[in-house]
C-alpha atoms as a PDB file:
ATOM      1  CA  UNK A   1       0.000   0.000   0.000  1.00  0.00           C
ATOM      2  CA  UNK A   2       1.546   3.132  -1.120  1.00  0.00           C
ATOM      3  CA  UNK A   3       1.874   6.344   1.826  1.00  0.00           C
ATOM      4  CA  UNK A   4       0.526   9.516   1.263  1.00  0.00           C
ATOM      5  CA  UNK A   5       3.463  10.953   0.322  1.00  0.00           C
ATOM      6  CA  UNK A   6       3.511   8.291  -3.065  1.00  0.00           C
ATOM      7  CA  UNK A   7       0.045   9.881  -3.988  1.00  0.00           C
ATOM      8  CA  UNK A   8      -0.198  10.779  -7.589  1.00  0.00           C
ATOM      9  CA  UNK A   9      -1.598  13.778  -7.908  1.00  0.00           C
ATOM     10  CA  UNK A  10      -2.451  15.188 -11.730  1.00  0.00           C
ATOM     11  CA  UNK A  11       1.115  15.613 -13.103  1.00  0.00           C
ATOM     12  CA  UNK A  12       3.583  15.243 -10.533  1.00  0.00           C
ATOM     13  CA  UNK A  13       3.936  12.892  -7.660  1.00  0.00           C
ATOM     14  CA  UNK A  14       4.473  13.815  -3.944  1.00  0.00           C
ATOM     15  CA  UNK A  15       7.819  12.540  -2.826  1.00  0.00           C
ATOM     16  CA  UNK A  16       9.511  12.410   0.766  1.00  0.00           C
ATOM     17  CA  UNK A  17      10.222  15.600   2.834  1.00  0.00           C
ATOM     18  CA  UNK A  18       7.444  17.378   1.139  1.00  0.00           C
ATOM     19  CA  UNK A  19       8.895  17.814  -2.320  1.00  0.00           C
ATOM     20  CA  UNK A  20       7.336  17.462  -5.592  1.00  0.00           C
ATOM     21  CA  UNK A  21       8.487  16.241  -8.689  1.00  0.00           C
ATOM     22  CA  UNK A  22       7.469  17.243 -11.849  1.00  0.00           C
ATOM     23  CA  UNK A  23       6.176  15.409 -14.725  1.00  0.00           C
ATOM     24  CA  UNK A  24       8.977  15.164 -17.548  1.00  0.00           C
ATOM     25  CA  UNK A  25       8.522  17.504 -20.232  1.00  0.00           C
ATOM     26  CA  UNK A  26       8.436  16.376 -22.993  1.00  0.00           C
ATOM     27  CA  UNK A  27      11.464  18.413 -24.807  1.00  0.00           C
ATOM     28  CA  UNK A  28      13.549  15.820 -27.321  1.00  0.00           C
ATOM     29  CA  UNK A  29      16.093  16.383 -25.046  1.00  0.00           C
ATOM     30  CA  UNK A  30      16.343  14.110 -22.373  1.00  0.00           C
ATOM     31  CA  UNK A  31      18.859  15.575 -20.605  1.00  0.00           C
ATOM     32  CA  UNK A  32      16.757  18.868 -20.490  1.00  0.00           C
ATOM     33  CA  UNK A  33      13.705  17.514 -19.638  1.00  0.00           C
ATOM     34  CA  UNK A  34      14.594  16.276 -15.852  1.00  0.00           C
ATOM     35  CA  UNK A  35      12.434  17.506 -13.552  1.00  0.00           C
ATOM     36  CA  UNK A  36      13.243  19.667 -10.592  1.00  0.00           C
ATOM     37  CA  UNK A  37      12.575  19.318  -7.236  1.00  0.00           C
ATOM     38  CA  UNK A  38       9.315  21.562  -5.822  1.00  0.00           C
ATOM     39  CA  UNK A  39       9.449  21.724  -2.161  1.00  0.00           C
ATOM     40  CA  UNK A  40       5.545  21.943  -0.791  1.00  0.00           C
ATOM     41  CA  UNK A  41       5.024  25.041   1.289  1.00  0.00           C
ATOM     42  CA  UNK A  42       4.320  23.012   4.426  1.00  0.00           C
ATOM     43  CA  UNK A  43       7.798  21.698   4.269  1.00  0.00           C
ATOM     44  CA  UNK A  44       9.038  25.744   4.589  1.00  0.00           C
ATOM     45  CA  UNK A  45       8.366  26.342   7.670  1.00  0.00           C
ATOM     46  CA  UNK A  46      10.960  29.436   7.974  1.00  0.00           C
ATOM     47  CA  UNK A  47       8.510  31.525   4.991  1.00  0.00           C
ATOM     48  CA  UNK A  48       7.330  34.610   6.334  1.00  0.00           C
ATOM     49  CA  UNK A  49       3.417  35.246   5.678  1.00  0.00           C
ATOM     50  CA  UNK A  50       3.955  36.894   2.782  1.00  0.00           C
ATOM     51  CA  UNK A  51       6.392  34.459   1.229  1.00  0.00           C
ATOM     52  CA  UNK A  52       3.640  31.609   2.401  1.00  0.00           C
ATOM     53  CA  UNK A  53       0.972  33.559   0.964  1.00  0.00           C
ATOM     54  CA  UNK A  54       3.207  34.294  -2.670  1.00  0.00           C
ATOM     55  CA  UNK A  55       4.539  31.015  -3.043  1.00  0.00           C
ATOM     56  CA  UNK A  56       1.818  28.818  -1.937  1.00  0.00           C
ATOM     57  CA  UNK A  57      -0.316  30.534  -5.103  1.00  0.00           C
ATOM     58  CA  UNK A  58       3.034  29.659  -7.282  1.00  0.00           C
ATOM     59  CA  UNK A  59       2.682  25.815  -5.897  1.00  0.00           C
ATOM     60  CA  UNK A  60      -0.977  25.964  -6.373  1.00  0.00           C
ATOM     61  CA  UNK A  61      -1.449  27.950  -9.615  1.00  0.00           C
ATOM     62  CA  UNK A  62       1.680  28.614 -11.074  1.00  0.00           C
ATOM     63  CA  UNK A  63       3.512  25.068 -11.366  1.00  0.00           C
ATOM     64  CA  UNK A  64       5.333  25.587 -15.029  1.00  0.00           C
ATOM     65  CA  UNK A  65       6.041  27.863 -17.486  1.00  0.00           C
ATOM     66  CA  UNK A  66       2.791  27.530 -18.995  1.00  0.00           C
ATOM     67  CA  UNK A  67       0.898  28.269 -15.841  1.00  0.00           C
ATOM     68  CA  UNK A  68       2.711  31.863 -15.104  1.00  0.00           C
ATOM     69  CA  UNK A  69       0.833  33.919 -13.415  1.00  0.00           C
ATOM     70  CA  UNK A  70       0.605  37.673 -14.114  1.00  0.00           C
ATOM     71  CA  UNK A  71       2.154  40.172 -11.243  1.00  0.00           C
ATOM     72  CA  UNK A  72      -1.386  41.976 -10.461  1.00  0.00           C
ATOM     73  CA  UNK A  73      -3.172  38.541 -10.483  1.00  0.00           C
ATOM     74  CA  UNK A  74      -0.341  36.870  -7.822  1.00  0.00           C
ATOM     75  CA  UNK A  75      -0.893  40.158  -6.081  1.00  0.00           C
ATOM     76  CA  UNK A  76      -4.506  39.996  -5.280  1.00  0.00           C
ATOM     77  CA  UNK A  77      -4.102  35.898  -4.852  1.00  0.00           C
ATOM     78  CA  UNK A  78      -1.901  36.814  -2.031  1.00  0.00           C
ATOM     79  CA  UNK A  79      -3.853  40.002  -0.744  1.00  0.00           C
ATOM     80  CA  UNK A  80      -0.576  41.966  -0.942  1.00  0.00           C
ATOM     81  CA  UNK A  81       0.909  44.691  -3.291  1.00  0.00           C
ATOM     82  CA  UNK A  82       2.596  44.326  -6.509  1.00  0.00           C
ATOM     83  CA  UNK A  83       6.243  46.037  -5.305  1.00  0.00           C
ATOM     84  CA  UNK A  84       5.663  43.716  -2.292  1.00  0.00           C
ATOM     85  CA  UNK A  85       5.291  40.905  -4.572  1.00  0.00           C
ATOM     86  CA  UNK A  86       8.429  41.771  -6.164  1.00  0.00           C
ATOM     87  CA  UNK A  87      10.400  41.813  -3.089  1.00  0.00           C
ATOM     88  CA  UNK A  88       9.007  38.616  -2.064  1.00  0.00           C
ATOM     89  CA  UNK A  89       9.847  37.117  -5.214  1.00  0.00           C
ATOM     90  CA  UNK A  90      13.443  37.868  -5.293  1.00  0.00           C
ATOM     91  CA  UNK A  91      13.666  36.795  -1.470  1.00  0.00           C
ATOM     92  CA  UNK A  92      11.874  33.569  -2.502  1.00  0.00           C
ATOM     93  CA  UNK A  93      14.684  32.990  -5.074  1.00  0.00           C
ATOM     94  CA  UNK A  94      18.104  34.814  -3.281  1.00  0.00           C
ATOM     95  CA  UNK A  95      17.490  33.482  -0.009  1.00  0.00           C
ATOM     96  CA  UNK A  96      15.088  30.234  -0.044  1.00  0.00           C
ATOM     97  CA  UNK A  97      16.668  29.296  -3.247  1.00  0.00           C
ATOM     98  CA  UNK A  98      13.231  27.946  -4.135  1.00  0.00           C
ATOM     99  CA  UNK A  99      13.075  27.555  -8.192  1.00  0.00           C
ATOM    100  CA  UNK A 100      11.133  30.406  -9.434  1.00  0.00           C
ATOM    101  CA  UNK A 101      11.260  31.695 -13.075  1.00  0.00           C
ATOM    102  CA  UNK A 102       9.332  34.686 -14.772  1.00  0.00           C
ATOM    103  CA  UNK A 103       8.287  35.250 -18.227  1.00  0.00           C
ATOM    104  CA  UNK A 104       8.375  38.119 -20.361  1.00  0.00           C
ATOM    105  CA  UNK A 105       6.215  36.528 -22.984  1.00  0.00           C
ATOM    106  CA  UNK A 106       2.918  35.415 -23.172  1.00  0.00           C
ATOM    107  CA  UNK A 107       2.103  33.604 -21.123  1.00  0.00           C
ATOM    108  CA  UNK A 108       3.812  36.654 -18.577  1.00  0.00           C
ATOM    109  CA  UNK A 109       4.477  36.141 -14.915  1.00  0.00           C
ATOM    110  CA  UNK A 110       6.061  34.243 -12.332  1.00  0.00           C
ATOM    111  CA  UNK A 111       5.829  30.614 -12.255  1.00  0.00           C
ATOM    112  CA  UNK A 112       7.596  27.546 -10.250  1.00  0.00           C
ATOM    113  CA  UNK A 113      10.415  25.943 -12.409  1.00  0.00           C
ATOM    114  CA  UNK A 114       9.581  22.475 -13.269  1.00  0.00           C
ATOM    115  CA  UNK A 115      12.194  21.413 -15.938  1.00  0.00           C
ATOM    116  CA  UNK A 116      15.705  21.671 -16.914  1.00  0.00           C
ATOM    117  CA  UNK A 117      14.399  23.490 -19.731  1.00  0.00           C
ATOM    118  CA  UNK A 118      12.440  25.603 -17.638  1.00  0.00           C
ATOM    119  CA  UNK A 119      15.539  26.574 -15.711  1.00  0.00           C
ATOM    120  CA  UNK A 120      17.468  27.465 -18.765  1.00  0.00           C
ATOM    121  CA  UNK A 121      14.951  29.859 -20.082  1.00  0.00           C
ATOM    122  CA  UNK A 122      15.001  31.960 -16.534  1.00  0.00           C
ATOM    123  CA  UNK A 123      18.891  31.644 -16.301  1.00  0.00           C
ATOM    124  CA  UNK A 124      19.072  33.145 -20.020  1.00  0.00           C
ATOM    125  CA  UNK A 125      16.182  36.007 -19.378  1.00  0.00           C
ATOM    126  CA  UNK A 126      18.082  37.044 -15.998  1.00  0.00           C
ATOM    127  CA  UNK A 127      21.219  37.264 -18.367  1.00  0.00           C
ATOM    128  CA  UNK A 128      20.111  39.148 -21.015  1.00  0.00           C
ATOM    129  CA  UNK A 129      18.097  41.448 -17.898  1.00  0.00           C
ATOM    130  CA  UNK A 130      21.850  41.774 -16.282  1.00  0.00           C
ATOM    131  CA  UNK A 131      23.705  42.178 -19.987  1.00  0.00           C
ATOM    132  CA  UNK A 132      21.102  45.299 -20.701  1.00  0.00           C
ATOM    133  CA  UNK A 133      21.098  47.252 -17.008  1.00  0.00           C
ATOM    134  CA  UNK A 134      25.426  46.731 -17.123  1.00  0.00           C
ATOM    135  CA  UNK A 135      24.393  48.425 -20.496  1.00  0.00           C
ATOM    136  CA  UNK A 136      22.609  51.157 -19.291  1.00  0.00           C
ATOM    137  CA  UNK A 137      25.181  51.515 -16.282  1.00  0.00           C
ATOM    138  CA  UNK A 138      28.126  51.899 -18.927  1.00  0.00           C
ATOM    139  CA  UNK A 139      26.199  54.681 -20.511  1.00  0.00           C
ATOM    140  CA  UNK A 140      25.502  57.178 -17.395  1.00  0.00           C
ATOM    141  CA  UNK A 141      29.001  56.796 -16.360  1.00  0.00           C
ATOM    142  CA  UNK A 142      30.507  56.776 -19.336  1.00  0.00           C
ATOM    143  CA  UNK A 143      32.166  53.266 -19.171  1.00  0.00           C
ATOM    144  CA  UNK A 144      31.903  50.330 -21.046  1.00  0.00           C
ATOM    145  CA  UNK A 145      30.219  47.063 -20.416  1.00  0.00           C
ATOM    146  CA  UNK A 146      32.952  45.035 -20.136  1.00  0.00           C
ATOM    147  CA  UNK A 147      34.474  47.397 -16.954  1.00  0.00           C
ATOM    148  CA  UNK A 148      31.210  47.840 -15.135  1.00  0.00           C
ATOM    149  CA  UNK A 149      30.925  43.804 -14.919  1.00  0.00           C
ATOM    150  CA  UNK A 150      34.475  43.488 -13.819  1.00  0.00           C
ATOM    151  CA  UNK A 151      33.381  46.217 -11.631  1.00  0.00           C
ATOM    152  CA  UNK A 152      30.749  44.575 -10.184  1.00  0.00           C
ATOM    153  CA  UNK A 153      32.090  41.112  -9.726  1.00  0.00           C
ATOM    154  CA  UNK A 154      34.886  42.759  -7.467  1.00  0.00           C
ATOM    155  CA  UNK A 155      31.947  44.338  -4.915  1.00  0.00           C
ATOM    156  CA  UNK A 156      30.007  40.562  -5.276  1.00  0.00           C
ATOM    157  CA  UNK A 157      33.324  38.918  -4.607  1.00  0.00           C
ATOM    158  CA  UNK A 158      33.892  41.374  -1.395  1.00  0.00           C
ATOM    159  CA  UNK A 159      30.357  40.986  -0.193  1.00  0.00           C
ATOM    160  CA  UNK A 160      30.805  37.131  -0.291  1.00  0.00           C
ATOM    161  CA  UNK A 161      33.953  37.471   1.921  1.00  0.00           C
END
């Protein structure tokens, strides 16, 4: 007889320690289409309200790049404001390290990584973001590119030590 925690449950499958698995997309490459570990939200038990209220919507709405949800719709899900949202967000992902990607196409939002694929979308959007404000950086103080992000892997590196 199979626990609770074997349960399927639509497309993924409740594993141990409160962490889901997601259903293999189906990408032609194997490799890319591994699934990534979803911790539940009862398994976070160090989440402030807000993050509980944020990413519990994510876990329950928002599994997948084809499930984002839009800022102002997460917003009123969670009965907080959009900048709060935000801040959430990036604290959900910087500190929590929980596996949360946004789009900039339709569909646009925030949504739980599920795939390797997934992943590699959000790593190369956050790129491109970080490429084009380095950009805009190099032009006000009339730099280039290249120095700012030497620039500003020095202050990371001190900040780390």
């Amino acid at each position: 007889m199979k626990s609770s925690e074997d349960r399927i449950q639509g497309d993924s499958r409740t594993l141990e320690l409160g962490f889901t698995e997601a259903a293999p997309a189906l990408t032609g490459a194997e490799s890319r289409g591994v699934p990534v570990l979803t911790p539940a939200p009862a398994s976070l038990p160090d989440l402030t309200n807000e993050e509980r209220a944020v990413y519990g919507e994510l876990y329950r709405r928002g599994r997948g790049r084809a499930n984002a949800i839009g800022l102002d719709v997460l917003a009123a899900l969670a009965g907080i404001g959009e900048r709060v949202v935000q801040h959430v967000i990036a604290h959900l992902i910087e500190r929590h390290q929980l596996p949360i990607g946004s789009a900039v196409k339709r569909p646009m939002g925030y949504f739980l990584i599920e795939t390797e694929d997934e992943r590699a979308e959000a790593l190369a959007q956050l790129a491109h973001r970080l490429t084009a404000l380095a950009r805009r950086i190099a032009a006000l103080k009339a730099s280039t590119t290249p120095i700012v992000l030497k620039q500003m892997a020095i202050e990371l590196e001190a900040e780390a030590a």
